[in-house]
C-alpha atoms as a PDB file:
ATOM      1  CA  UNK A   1       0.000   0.000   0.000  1.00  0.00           C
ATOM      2  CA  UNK A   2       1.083   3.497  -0.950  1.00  0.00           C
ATOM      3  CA  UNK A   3       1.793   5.748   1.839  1.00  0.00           C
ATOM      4  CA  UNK A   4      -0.147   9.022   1.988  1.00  0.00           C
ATOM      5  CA  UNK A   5       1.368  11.679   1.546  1.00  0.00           C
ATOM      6  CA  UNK A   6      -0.280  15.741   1.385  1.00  0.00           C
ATOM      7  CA  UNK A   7       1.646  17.760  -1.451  1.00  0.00           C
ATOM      8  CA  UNK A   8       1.090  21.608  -2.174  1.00  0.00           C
ATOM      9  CA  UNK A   9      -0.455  22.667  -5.676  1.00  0.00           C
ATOM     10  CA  UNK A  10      -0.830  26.317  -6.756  1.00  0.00           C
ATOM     11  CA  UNK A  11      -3.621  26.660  -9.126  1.00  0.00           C
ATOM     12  CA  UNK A  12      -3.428  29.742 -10.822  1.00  0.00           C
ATOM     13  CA  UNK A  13      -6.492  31.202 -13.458  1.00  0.00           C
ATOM     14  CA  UNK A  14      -4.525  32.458 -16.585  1.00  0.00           C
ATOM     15  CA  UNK A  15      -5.754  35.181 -19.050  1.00  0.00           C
ATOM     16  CA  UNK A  16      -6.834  33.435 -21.586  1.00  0.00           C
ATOM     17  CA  UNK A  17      -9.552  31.549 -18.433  1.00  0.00           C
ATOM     18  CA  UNK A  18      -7.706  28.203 -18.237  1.00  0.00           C
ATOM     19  CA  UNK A  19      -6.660  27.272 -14.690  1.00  0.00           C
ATOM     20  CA  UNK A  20      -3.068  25.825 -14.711  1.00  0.00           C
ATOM     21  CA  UNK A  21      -2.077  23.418 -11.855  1.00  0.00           C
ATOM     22  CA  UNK A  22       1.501  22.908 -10.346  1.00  0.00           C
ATOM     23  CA  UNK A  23       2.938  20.616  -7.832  1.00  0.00           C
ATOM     24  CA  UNK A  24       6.584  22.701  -6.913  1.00  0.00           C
ATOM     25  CA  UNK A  25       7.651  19.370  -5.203  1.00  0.00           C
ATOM     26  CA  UNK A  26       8.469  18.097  -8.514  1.00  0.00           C
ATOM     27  CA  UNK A  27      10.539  19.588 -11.749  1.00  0.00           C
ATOM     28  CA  UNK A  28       8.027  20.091 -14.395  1.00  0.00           C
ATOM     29  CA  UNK A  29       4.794  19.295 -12.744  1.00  0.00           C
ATOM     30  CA  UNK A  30       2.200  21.243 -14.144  1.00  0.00           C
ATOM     31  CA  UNK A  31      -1.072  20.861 -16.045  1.00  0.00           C
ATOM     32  CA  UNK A  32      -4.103  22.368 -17.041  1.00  0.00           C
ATOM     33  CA  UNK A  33      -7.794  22.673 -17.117  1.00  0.00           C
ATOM     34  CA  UNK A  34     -11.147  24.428 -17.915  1.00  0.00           C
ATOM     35  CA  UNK A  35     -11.810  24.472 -14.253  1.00  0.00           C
ATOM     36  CA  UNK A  36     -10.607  23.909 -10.834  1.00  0.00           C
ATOM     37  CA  UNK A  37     -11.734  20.305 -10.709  1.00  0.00           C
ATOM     38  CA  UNK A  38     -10.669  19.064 -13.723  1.00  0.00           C
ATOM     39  CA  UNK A  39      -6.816  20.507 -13.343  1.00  0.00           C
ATOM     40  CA  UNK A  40      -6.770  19.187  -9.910  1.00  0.00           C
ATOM     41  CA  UNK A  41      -7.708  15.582 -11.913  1.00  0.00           C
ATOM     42  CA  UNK A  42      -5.034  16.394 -14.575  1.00  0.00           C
ATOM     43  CA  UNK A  43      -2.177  17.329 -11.458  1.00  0.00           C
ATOM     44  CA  UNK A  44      -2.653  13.938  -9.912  1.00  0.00           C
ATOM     45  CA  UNK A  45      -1.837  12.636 -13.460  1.00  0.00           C
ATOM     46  CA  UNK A  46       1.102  14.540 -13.458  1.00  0.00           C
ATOM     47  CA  UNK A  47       1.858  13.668 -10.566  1.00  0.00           C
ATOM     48  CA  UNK A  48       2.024  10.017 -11.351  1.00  0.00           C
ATOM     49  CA  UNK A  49       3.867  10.733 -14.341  1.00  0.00           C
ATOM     50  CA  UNK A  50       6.773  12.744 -12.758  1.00  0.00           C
ATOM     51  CA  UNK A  51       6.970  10.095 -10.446  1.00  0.00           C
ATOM     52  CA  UNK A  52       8.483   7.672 -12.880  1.00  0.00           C
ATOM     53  CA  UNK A  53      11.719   9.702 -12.631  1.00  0.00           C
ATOM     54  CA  UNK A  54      14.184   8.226  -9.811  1.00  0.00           C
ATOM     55  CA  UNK A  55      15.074  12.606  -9.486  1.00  0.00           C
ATOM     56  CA  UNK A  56      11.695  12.988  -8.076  1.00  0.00           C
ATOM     57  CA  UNK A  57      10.650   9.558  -6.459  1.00  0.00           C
ATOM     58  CA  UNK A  58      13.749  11.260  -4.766  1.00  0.00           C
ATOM     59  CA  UNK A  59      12.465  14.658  -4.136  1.00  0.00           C
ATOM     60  CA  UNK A  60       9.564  12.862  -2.715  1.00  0.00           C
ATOM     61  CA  UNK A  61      11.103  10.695  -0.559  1.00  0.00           C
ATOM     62  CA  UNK A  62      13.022  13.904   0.802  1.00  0.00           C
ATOM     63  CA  UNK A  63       9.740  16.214   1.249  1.00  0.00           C
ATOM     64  CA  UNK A  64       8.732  16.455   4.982  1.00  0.00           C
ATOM     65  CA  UNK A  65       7.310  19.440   5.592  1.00  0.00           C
ATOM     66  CA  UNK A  66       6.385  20.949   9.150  1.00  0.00           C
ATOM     67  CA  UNK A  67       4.651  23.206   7.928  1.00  0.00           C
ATOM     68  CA  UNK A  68       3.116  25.439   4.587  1.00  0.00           C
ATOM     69  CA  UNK A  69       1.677  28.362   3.835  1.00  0.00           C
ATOM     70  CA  UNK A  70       0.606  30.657   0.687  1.00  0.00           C
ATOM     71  CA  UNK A  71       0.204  33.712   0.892  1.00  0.00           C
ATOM     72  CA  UNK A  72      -0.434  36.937  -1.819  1.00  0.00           C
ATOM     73  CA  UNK A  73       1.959  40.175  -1.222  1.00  0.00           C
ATOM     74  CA  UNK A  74       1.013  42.860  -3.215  1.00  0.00           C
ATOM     75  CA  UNK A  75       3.662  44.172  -4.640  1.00  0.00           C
ATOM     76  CA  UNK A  76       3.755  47.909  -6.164  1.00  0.00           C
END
């Protein structure tokens, strides 16, 4: 059995109304979709894809996290 594990993915609406998906764990991992649903579908995908590569089976191994955040700065 797998063990569970909670990664962080920005989802970010772009300007053409697509809402692309990323998993910053990873190198590459990022998707897209007409909605948040459907990218969140497409990043586990990813997900399993970028998984194949012993650099981020790696990267996962190494991620242990106490604690994240996201936050928006307005910058001017």
């Amino acid at each position: 059995m797998k063990k569970e594990v909670q990664l962080p993915i920005i989802v970010e609406k772009d300007e053409d109304g697509f809402y692309v998906g990323e998993c910053p764990v990873f190198s590459g991992c990022y998707t897209q979709g007409k909605n948040i649903d459907e990218t969140l579908k497409n990043i586990k995908e990813a997900i399993d894809l970028c998984l194949e590569e012993k650099e981020n089976q790696q990267a996962l191994k190494n991620f242990h996290p106490q604690e994240l955040g996201f936050h928006i700065l307005t910058y001017a």
